[in-house]
C-alpha atoms as a PDB file:
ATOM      1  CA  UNK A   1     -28.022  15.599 -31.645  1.00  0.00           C
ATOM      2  CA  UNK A   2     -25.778  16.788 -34.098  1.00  0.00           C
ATOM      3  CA  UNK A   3     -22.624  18.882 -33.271  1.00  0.00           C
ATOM      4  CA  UNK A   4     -23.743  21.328 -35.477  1.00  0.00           C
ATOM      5  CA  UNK A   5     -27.160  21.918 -33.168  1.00  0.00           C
ATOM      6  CA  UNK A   6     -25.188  22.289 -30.153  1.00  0.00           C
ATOM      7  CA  UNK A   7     -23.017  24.868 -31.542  1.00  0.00           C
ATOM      8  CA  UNK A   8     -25.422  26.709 -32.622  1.00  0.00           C
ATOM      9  CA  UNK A   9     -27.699  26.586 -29.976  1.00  0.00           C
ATOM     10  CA  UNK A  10     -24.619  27.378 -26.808  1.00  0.00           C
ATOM     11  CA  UNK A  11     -21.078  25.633 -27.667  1.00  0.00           C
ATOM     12  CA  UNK A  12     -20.164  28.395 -30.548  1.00  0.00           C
ATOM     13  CA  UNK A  13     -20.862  31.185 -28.070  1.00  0.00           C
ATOM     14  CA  UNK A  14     -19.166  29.782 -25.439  1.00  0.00           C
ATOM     15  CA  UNK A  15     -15.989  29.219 -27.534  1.00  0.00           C
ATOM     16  CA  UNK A  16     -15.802  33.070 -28.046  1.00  0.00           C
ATOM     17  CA  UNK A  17     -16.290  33.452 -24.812  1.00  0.00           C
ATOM     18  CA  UNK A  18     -12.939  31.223 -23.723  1.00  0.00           C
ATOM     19  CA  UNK A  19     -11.126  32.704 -26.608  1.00  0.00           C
ATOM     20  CA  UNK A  20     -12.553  36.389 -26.809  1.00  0.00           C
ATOM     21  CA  UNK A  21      -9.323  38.069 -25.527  1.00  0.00           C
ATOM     22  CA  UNK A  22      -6.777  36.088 -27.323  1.00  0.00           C
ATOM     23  CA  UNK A  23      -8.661  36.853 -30.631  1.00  0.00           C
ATOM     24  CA  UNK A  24      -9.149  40.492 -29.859  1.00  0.00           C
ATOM     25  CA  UNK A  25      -5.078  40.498 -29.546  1.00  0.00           C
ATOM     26  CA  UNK A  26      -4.713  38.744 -32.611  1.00  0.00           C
ATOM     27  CA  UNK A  27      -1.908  40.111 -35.497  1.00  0.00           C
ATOM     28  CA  UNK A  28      -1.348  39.699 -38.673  1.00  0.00           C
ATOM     29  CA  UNK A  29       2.459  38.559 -37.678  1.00  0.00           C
ATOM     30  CA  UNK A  30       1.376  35.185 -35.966  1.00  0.00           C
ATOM     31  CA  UNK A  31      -2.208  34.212 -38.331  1.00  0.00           C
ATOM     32  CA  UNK A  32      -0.661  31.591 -40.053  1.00  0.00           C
ATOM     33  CA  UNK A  33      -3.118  32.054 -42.831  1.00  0.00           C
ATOM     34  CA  UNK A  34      -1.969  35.553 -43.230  1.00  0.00           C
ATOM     35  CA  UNK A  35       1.653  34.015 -43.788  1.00  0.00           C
ATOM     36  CA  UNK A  36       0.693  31.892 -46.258  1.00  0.00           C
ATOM     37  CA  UNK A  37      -0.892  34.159 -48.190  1.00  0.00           C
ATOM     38  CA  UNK A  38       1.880  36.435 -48.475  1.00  0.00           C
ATOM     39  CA  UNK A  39       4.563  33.613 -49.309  1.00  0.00           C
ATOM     40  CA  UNK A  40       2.584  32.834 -52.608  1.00  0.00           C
ATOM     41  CA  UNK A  41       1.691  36.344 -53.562  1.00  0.00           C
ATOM     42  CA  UNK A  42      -2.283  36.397 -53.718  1.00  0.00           C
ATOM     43  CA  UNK A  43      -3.916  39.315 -54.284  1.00  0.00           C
ATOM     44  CA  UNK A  44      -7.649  38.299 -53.533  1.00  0.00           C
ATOM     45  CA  UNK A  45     -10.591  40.639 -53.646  1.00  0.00           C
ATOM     46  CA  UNK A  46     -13.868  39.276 -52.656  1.00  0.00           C
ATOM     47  CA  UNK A  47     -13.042  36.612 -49.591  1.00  0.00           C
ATOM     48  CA  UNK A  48     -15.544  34.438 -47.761  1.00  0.00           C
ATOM     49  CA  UNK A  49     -14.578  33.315 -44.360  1.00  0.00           C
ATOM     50  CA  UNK A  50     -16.251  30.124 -42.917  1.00  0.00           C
ATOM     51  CA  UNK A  51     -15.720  29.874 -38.972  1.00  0.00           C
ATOM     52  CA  UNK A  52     -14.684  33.701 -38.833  1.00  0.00           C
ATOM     53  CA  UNK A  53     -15.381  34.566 -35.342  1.00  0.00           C
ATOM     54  CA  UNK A  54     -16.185  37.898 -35.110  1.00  0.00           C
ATOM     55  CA  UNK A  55     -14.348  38.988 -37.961  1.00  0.00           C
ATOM     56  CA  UNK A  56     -10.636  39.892 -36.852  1.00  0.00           C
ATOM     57  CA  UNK A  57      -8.809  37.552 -39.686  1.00  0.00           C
ATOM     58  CA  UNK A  58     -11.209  39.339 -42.550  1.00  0.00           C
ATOM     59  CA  UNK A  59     -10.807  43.050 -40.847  1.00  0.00           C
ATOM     60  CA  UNK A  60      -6.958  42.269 -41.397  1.00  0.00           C
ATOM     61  CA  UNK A  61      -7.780  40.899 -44.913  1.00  0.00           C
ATOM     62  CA  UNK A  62     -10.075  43.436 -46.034  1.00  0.00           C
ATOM     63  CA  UNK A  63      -7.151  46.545 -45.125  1.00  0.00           C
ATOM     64  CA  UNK A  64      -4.071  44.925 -46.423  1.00  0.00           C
ATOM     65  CA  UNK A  65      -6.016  43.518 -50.085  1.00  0.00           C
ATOM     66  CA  UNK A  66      -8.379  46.214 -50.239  1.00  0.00           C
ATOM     67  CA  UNK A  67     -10.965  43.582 -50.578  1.00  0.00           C
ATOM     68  CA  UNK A  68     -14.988  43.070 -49.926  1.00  0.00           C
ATOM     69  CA  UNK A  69     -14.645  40.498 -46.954  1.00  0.00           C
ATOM     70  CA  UNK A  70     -17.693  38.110 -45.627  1.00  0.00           C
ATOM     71  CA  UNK A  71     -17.999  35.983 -42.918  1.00  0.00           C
ATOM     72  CA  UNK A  72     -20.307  33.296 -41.601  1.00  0.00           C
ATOM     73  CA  UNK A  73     -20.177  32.084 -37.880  1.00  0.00           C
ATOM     74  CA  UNK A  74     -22.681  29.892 -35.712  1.00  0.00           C
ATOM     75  CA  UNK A  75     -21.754  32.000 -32.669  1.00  0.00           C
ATOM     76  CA  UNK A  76     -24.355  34.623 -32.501  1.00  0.00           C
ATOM     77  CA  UNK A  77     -22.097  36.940 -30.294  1.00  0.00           C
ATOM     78  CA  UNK A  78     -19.288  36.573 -31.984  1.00  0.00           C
ATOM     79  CA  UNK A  79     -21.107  38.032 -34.956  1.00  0.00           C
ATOM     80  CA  UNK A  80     -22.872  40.919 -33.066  1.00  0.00           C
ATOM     81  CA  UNK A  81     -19.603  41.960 -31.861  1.00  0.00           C
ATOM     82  CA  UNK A  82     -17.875  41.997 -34.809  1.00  0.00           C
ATOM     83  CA  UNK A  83     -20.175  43.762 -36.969  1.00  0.00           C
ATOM     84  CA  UNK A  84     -19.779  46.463 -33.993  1.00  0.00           C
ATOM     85  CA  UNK A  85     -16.091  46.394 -34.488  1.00  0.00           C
ATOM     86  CA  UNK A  86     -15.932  45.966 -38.214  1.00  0.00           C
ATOM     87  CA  UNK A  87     -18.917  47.512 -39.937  1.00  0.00           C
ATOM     88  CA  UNK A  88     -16.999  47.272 -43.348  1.00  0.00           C
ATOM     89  CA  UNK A  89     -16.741  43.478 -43.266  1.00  0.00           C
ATOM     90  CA  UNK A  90     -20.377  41.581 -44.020  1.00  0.00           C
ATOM     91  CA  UNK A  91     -20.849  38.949 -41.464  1.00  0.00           C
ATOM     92  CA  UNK A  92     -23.645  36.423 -40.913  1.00  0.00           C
ATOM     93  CA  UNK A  93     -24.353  33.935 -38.543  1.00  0.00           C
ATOM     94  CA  UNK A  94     -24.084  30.225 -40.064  1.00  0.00           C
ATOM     95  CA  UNK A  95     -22.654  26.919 -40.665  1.00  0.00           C
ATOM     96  CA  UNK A  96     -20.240  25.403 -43.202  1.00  0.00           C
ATOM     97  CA  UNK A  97     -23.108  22.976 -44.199  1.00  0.00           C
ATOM     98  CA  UNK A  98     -25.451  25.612 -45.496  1.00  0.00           C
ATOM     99  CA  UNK A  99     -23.635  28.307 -46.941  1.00  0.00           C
ATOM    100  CA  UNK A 100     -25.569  31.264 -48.643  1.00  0.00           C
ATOM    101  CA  UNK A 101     -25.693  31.230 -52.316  1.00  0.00           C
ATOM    102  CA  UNK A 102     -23.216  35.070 -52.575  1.00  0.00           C
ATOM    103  CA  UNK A 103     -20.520  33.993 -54.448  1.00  0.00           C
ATOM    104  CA  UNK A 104     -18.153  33.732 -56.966  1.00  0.00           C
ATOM    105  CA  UNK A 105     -15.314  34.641 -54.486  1.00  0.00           C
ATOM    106  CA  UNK A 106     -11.867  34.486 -55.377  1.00  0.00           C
ATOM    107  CA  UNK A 107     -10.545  33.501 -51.598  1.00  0.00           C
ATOM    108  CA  UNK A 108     -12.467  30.666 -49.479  1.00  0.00           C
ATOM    109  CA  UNK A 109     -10.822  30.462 -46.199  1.00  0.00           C
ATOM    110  CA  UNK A 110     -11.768  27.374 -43.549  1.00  0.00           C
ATOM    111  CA  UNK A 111     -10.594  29.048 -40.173  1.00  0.00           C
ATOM    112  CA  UNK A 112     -10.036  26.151 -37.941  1.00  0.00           C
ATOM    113  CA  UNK A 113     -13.627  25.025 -38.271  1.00  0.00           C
ATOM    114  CA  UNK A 114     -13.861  21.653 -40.191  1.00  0.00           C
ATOM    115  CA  UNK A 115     -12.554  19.694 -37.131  1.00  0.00           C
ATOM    116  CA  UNK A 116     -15.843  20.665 -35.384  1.00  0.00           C
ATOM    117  CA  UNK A 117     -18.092  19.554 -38.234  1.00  0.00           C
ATOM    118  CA  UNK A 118     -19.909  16.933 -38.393  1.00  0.00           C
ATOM    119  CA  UNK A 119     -18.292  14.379 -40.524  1.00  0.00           C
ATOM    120  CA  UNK A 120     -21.255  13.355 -42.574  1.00  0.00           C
ATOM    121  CA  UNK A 121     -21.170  16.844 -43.646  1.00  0.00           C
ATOM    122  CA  UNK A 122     -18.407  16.901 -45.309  1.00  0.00           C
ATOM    123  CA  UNK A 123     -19.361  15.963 -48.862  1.00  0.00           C
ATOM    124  CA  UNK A 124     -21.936  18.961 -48.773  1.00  0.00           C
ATOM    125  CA  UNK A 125     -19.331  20.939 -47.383  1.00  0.00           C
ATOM    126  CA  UNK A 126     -17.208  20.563 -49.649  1.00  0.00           C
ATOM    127  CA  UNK A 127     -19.657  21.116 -52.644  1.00  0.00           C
ATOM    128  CA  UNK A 128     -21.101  23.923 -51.658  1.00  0.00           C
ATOM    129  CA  UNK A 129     -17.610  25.927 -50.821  1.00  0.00           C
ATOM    130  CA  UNK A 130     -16.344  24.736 -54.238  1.00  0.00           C
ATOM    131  CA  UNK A 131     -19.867  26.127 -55.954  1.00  0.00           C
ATOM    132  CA  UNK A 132     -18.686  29.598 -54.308  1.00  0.00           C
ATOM    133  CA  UNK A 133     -15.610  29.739 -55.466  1.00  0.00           C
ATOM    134  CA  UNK A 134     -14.455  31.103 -58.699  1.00  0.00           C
ATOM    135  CA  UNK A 135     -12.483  29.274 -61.303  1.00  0.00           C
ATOM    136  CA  UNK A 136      -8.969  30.299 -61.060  1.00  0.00           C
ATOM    137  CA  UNK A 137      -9.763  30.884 -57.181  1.00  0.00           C
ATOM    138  CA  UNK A 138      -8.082  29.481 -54.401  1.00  0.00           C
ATOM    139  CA  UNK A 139      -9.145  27.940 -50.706  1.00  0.00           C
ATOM    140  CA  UNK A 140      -7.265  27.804 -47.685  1.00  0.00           C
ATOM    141  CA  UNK A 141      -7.441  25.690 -44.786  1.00  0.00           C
ATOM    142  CA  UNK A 142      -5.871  26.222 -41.205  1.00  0.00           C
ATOM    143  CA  UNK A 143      -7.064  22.461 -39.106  1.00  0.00           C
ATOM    144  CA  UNK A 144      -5.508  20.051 -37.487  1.00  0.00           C
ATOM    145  CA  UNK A 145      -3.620  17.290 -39.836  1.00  0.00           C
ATOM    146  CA  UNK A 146      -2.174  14.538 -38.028  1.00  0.00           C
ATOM    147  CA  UNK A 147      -0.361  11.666 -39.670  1.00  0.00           C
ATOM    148  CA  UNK A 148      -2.775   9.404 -38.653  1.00  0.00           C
ATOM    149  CA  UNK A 149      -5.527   9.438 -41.470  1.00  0.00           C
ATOM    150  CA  UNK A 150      -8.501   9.737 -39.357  1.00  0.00           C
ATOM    151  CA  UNK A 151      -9.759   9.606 -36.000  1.00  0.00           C
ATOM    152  CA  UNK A 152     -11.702  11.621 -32.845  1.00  0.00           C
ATOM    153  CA  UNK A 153     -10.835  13.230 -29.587  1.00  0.00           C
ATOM    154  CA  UNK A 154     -13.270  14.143 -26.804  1.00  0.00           C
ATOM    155  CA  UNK A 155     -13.903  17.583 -27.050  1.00  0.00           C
ATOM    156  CA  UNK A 156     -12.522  19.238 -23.995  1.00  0.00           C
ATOM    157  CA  UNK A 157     -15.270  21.227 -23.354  1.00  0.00           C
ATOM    158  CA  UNK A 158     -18.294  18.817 -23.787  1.00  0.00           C
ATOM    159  CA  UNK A 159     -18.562  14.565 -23.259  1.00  0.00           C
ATOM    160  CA  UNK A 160     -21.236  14.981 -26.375  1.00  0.00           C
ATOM    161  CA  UNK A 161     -18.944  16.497 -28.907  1.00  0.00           C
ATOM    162  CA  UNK A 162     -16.392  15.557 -31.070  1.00  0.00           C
ATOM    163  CA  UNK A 163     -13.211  16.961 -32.576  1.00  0.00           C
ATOM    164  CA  UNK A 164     -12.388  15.025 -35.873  1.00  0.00           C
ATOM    165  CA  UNK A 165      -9.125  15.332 -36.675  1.00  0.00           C
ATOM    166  CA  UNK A 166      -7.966  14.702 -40.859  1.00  0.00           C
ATOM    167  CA  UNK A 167      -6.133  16.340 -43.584  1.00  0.00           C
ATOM    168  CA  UNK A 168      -8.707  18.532 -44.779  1.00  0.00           C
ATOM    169  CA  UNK A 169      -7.145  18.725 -48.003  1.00  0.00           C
ATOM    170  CA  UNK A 170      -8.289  15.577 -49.208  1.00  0.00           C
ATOM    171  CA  UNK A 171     -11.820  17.201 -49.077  1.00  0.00           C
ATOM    172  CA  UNK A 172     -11.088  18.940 -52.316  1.00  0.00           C
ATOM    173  CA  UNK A 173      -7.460  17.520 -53.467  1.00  0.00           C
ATOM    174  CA  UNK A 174      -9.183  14.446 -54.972  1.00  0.00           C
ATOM    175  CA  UNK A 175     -10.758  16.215 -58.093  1.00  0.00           C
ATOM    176  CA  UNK A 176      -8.837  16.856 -61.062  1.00  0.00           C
ATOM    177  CA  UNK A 177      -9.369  20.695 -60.598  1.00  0.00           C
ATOM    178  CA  UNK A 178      -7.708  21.568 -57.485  1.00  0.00           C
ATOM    179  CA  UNK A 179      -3.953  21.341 -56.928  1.00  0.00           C
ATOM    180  CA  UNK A 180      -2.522  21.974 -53.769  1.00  0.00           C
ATOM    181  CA  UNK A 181       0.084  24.788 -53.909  1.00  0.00           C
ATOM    182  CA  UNK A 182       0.804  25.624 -50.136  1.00  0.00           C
ATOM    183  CA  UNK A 183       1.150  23.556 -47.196  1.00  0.00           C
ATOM    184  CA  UNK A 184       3.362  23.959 -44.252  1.00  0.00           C
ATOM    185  CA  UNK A 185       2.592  22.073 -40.838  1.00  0.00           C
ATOM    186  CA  UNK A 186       3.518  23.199 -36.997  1.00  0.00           C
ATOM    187  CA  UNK A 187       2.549  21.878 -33.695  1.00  0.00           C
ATOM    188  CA  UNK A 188      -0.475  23.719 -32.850  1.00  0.00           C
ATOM    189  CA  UNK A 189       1.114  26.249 -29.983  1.00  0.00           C
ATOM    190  CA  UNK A 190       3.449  27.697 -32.473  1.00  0.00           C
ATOM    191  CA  UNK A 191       6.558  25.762 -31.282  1.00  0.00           C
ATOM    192  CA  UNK A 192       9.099  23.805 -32.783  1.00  0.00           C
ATOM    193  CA  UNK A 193       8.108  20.243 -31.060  1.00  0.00           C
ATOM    194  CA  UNK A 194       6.207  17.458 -33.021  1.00  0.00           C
ATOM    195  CA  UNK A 195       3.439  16.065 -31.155  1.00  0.00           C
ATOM    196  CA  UNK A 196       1.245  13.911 -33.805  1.00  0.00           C
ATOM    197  CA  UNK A 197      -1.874  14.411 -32.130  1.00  0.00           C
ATOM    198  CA  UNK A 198      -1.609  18.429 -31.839  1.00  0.00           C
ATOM    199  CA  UNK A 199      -0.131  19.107 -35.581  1.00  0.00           C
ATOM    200  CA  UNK A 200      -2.343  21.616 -37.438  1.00  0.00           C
ATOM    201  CA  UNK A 201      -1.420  22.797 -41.172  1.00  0.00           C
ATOM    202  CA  UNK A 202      -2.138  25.549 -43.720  1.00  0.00           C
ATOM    203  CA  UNK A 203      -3.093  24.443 -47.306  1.00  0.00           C
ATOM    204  CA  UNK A 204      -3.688  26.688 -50.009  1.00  0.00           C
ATOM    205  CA  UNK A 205      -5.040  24.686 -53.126  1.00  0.00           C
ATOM    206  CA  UNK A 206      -6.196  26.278 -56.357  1.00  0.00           C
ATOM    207  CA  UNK A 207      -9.213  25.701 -58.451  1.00  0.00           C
ATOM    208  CA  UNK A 208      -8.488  25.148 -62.694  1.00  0.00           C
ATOM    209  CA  UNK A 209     -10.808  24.002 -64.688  1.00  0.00           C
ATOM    210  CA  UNK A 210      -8.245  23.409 -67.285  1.00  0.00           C
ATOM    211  CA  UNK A 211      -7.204  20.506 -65.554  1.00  0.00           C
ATOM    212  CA  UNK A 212     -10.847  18.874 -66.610  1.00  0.00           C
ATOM    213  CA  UNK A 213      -9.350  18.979 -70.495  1.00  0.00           C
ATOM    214  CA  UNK A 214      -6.428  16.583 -70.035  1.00  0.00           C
ATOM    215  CA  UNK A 215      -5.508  14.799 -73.026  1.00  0.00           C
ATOM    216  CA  UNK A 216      -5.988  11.066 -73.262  1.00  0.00           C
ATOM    217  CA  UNK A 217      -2.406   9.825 -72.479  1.00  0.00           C
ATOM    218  CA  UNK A 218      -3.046   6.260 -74.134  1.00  0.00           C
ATOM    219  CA  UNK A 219      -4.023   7.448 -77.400  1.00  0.00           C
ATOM    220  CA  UNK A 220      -1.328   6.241 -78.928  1.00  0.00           C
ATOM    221  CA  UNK A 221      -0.506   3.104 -76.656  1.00  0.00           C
ATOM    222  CA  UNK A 222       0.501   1.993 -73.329  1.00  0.00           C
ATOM    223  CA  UNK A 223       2.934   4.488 -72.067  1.00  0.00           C
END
């Protein structure tokens, strides 16, 4: 069975479950995302959050950019509750795999998600978040990036699922249109140790289709 399935049919919800409180006491002051943003001075106004739990990251979003904020989520009850909590934001239950054709948005955010995907998904994954997001937009990606370049942990939760661990980046950093213009890495608890295996990073790449027109560089020889 794919890891998808079994989120959606029990692991998603019980993730919220373990992590209900700690999200409900969530601030802007320690979302790494939320840092990043501000360091480079976006200004978004239509965001799409895949793997939003019940909302809080967009709810903080949607006050401080004035900004139409939407959501998807596999955990059923994570979605229920936040559309209680946050009837301004539009959520939806969903994977990263098959994302809802509701775009252009200006902001894709990947909210610690991608490490839970399966990795055959990823080419769609990455397709379909870049058909969603407008030219001149930007995505950003909080997931773990060791040095190694790829590998798999047991999930800690389940013997059948998989966490995946990669630089995420790469999913989008190998076309000529993105350029990455953020990325700062911590150990995943916040503190200042280095453990390989528990590094997580923020990227922030942008989209320009400008960089599709580049110039032949050997018109006029060898350089």
């Amino acid at each position: 069975m794919k890891q998808k399935n079994i989120f959606i049919k029990e692991e998603a919800n019980a993730w919220y479950e373990r992590n209900k409180f700690f999200i409900n006491n969530k601030s802007a002051n320690d979302d790494p995302i939320f840092i990043a943003l501000q360091s480079i001075d976006l200004k978004p106004k239509r965001i799409l959050e895949i793997g939003c739990s019940n909302g809080w990251r967009l709810a903080m979003l949607a006050e401080h950019y004035n900004a139409d904020c939407y959501g998807i989520d596999p955990s059923i009850i994570a979605i229920e509750e936040g559309n209680k909590i946050f009837p301004n934001l539009n959520l939806s239950v969903g994977t990263a795999d098959c994302l809802p054709d509701m775009g252009p948005f200006d902001l894709v955010i990947f909210g610690f998600c991608l490490y839970l995907c399966d990795p055959q998904d990823l080419f769609k994954i990455a397709a379909d978040s870049n058909h969603l997001l407008a030219n001149e937009g930007h995505i950003a990606i909080l997931d773990f990036n060791p040095p190694a370049e790829h590998y798999r942990n047991k999930y800690q939760h389940r013997t059948d699922v998989f966490s995946y661990k990669m630089n995420y980046g790469n999913m989008f950093c190998w076309h000529p249109s993105y350029l990455k213009i953020f990325e700062k890495t911590q150990n995943h608890d916040g503190s200042q140790k280095i453990e390989p295996d528990a590094l997580i990073s923020v990227q922030i790449l942008r989209k320009d289709s400008r960089f599709l027109s580049a110039q032949n560089p050997y018109i006029n020889g060898f350089l």
